[in-house]
Protein backbone atom coordinates (compact mmCIF):
# COMPACT_ATOMS: atom_id res chain seq x y z
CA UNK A 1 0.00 0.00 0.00
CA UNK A 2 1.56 3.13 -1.32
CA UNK A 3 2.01 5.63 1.81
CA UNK A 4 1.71 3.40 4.64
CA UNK A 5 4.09 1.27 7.02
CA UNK A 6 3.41 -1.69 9.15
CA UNK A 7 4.55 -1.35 12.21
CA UNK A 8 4.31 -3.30 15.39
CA UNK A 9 3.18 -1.32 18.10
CA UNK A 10 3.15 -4.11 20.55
CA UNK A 11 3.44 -7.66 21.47
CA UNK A 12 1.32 -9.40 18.99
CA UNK A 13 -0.44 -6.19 17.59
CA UNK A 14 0.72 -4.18 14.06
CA UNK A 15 -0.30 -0.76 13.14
CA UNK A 16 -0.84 1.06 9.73
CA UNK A 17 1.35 4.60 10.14
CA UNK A 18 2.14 6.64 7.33
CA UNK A 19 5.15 7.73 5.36
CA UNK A 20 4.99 11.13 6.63
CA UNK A 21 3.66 11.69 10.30
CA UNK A 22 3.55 14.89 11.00
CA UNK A 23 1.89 15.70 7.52
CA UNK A 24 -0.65 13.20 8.37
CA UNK A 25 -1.12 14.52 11.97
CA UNK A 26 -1.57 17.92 10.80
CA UNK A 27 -3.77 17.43 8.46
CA UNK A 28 -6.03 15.57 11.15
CA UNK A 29 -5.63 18.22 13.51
CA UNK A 30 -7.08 20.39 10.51
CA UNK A 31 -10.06 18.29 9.90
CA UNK A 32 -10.90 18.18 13.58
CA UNK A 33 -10.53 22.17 13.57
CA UNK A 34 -12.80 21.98 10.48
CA UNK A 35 -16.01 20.22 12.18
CA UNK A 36 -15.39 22.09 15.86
CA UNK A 37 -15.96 25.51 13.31
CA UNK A 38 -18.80 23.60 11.10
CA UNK A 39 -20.76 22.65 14.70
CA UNK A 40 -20.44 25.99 16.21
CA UNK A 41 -22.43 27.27 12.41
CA UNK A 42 -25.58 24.81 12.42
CA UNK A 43 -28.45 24.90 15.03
CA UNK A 44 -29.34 20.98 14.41
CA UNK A 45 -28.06 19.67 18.14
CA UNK A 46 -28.01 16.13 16.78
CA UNK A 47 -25.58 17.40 13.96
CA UNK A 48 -23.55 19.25 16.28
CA UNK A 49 -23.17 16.14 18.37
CA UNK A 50 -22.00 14.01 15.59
CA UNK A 51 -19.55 16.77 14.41
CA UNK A 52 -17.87 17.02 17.45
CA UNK A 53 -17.72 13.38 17.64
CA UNK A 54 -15.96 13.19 14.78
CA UNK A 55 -13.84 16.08 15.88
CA UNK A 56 -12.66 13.88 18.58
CA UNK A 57 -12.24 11.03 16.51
CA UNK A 58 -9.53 12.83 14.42
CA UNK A 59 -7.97 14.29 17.42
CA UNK A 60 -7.53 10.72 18.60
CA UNK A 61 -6.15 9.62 15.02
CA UNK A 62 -3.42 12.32 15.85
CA UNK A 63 -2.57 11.53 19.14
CA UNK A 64 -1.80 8.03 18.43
CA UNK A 65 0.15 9.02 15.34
CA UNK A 66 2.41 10.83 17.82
CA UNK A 67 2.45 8.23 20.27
CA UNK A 68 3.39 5.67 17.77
CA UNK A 69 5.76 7.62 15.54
CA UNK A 70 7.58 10.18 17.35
CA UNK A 71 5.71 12.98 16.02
CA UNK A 72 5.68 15.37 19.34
CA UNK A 73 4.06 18.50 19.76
CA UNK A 74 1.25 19.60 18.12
CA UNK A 75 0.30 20.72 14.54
CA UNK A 76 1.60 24.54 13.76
CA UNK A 77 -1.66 26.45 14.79
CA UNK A 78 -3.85 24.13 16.45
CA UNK A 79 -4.79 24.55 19.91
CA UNK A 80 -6.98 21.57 21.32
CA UNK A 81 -9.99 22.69 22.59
């Protein structure tokens, strides 16, 4: 697969990372910024719910991409809500 690694991230467990980390975690750390702005513009509370949730989902994406690949800090103008 073109752009992603297997690596083992444990004793009997493998992870897909990608070529470039901090790329990847930035632009996940953009997507997450993306629906936090999109929930604060709808009035649907269901919708809002479901955008954060994905917000958070992304954020997690990131944080294990820097766990698992020695990306530290975080992506140049992001500040986690």
């Amino acid at each position: 697969m073109p752009g992603l690694q297997l690596r083992k991230a444990g004793q009997m467990s493998h992870i897909l990372v990608p070529d470039h980390p901090r790329e990847e975690t930035a632009r996940l750390l953009g997507h997450a910024r993306h629906c936090r702005q999109l929930a604060t513009s709808v009035p649907e509370d269901q919708l809002v719910d479901q955008l954060m949730t994905l917000a958070k989902s992304y954020e997690a994406k990131a944080a294990l991409l820097r766990a698992n690949c020695d990306v530290s800090g975080q992506a140049a103008g992001y500040t986690s809500p």
